[in-house]
Protein backbone atom coordinates (compact mmCIF):
# COMPACT_ATOMS: atom_id res chain seq x y z
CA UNK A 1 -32.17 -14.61 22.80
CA UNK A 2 -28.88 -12.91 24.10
CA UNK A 3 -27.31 -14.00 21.31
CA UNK A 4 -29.81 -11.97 18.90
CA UNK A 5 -28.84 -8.52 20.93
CA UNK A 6 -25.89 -6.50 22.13
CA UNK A 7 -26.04 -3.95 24.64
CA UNK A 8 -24.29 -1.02 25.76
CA UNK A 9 -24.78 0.32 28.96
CA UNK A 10 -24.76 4.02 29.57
CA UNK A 11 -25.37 4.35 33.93
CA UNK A 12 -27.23 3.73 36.33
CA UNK A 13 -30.58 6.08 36.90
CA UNK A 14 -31.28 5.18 40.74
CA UNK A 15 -34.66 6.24 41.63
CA UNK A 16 -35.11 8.96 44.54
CA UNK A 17 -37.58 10.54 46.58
CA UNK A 18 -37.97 14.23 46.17
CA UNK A 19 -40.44 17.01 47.80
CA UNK A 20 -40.90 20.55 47.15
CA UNK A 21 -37.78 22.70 48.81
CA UNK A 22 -40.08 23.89 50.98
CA UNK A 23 -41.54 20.70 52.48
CA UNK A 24 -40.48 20.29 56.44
CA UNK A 25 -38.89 16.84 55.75
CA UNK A 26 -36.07 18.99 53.52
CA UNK A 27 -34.87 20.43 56.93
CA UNK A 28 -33.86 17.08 58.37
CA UNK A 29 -30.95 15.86 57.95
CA UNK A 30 -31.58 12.16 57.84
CA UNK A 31 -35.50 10.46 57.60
CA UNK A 32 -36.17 6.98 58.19
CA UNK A 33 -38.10 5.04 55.57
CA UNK A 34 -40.97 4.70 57.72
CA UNK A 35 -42.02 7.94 58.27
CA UNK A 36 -42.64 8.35 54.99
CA UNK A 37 -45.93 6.79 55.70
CA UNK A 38 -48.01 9.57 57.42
CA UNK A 39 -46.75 11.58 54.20
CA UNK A 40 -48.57 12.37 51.20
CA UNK A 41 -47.31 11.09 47.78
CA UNK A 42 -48.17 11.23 44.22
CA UNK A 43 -46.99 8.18 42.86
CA UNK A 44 -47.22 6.00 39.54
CA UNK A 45 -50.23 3.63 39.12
CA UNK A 46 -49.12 0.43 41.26
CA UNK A 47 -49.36 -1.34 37.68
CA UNK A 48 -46.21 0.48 36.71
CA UNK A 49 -42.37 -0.14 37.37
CA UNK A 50 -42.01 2.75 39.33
CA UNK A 51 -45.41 2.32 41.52
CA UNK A 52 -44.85 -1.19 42.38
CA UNK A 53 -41.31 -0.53 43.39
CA UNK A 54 -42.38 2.06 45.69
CA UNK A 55 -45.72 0.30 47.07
CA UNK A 56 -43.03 -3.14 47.70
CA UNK A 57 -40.82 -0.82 49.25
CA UNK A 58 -42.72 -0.16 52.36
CA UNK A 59 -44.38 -3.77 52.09
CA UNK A 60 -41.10 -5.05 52.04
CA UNK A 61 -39.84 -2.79 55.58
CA UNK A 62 -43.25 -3.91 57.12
CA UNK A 63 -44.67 -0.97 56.76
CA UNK A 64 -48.66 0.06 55.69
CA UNK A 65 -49.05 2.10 52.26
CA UNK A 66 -48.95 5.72 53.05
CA UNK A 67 -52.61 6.77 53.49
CA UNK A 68 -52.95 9.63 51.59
CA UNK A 69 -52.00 8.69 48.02
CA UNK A 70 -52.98 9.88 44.38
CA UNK A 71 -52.04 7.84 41.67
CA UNK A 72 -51.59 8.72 38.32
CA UNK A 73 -50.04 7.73 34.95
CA UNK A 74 -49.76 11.81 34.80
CA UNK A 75 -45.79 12.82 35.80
CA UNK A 76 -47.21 16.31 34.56
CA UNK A 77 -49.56 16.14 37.63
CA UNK A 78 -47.45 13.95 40.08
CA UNK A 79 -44.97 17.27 39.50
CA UNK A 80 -47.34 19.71 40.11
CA UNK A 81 -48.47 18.40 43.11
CA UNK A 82 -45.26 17.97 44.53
CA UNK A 83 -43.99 21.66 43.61
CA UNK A 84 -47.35 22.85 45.34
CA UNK A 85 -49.44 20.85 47.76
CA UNK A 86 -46.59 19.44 50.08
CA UNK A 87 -46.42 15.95 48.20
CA UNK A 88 -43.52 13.28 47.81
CA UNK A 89 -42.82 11.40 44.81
CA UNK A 90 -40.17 9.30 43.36
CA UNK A 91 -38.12 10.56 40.39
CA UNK A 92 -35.15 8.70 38.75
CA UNK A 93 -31.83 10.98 40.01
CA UNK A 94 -31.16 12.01 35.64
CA UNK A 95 -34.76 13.47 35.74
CA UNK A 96 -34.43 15.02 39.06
CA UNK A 97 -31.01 16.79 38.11
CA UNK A 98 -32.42 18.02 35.33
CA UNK A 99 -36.13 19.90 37.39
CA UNK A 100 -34.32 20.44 40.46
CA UNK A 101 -33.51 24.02 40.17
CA UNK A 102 -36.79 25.11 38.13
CA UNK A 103 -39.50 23.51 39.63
CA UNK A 104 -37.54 24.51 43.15
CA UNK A 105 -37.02 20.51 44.09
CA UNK A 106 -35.38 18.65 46.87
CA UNK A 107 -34.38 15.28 47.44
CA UNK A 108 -35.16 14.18 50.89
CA UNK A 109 -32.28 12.82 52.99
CA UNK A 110 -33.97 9.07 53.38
CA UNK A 111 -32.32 5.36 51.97
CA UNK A 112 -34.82 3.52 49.77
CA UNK A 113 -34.20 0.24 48.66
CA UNK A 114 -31.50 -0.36 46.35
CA UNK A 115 -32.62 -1.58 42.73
CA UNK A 116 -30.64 -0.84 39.74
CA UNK A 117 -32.59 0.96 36.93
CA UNK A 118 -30.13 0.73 34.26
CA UNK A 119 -30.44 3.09 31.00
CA UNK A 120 -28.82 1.36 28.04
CA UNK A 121 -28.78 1.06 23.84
CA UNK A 122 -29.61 -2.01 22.86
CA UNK A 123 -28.87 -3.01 19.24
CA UNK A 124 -29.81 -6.36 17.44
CA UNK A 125 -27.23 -8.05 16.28
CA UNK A 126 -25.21 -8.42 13.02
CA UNK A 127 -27.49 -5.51 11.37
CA UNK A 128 -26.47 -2.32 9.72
CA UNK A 129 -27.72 0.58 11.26
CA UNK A 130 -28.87 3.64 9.09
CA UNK A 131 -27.07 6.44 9.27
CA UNK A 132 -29.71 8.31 10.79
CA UNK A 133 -29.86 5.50 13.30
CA UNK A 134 -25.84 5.96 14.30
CA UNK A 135 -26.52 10.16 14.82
CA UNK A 136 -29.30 9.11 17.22
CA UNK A 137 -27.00 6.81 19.15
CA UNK A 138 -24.28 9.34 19.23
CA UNK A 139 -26.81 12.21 20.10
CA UNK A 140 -27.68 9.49 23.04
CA UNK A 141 -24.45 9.02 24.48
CA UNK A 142 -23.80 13.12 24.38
CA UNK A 143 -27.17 13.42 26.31
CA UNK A 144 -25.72 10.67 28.93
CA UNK A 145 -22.20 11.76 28.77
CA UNK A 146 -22.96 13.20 32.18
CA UNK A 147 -24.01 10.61 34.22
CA UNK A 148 -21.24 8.09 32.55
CA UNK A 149 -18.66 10.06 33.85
CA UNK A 150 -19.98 10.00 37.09
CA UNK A 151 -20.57 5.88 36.65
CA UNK A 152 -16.53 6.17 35.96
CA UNK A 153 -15.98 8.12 38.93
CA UNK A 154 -17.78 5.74 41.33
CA UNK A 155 -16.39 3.01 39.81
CA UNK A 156 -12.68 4.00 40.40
CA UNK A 157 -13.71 4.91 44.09
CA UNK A 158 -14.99 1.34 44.21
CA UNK A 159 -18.38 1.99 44.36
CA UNK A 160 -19.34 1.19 41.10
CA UNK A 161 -21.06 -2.18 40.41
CA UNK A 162 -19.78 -2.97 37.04
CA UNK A 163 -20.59 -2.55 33.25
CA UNK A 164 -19.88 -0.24 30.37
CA UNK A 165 -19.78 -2.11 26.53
CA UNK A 166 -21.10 -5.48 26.90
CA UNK A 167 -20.82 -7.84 24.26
């Protein structure tokens, strides 16, 4: 199958947990992991990338579910209930840059587990693309032009964890 597709890889989108600026945890400057579980969240269905990576993340420190939780395939209402009832959530970091300032967003000082949520174009191989098809990947690339140059700048301060135009 790899030989069918070609990929090129545009940065890393790590996921991170954010609260309302006005939330009490916003204060701190550093929160373990596991106090995150006397805290509310709205969180993706656990049938979801995003819910199951934050339901393993406390199974995987130990740690009991958080007992107040409302799940919901709604990122309309998991928003909503962060910016006004005092609830946590996960957001990939591109999404969160984007909200921050308008819906009046922080992201909490706390390290979740490391997994790499890569955002990429991936092409099949040895086929013309449309024209159409080629402003849509270059209307892409403007839209993550961004976040590649900040891949660029972590890699070069060693950081980075490889990538870029893979064929």
């Amino acid at each position: 199958m790899k030989d069918e597709f070609d990929a090129e890889i545009l940065y890393d989108d790590p996921l991170i947990a954010v609260s309302d600026a006005q939330h009490p945890l916003t204060r701190r400057r550093m929160i373990e992991f596991s106090e995150l579980v006397s805290e509310a969240w709205a969180m993706p269905p656990a049938n979801t990338p995003t819910g199951k990576y934050v339901r393993d993340a406390f199974q995987k420190n130990g740690l009991a579910l958080p007992t107040t939780i409302v799940s919901t395939y709604s990122t309309f209402l998991r928003h909503n209930l962060v910016a006004t009832a005092r609830y946590i959530t996960v957001l990939p970091k591109s999404m969160f840059e984007l909200m921050a300032k308008r819906h009046s967003l922080k992201a909490l000082p706390v390290h979740l587990p490391a997994r790499r949520r890569t955002v990429a174009i991936v092409f099949l191989k040895n086929r013309t693309l449309s024209p159409v098809a080629h402003l849509f990947i270059e209307a892409i690339r403007g839209v993550a032009n961004p976040h590649m140059k900040k891949r660029k700048i972590a890699q070069l301060a060693g950081e980075g964890r490889g990538g870029g135009h893979r064929r």
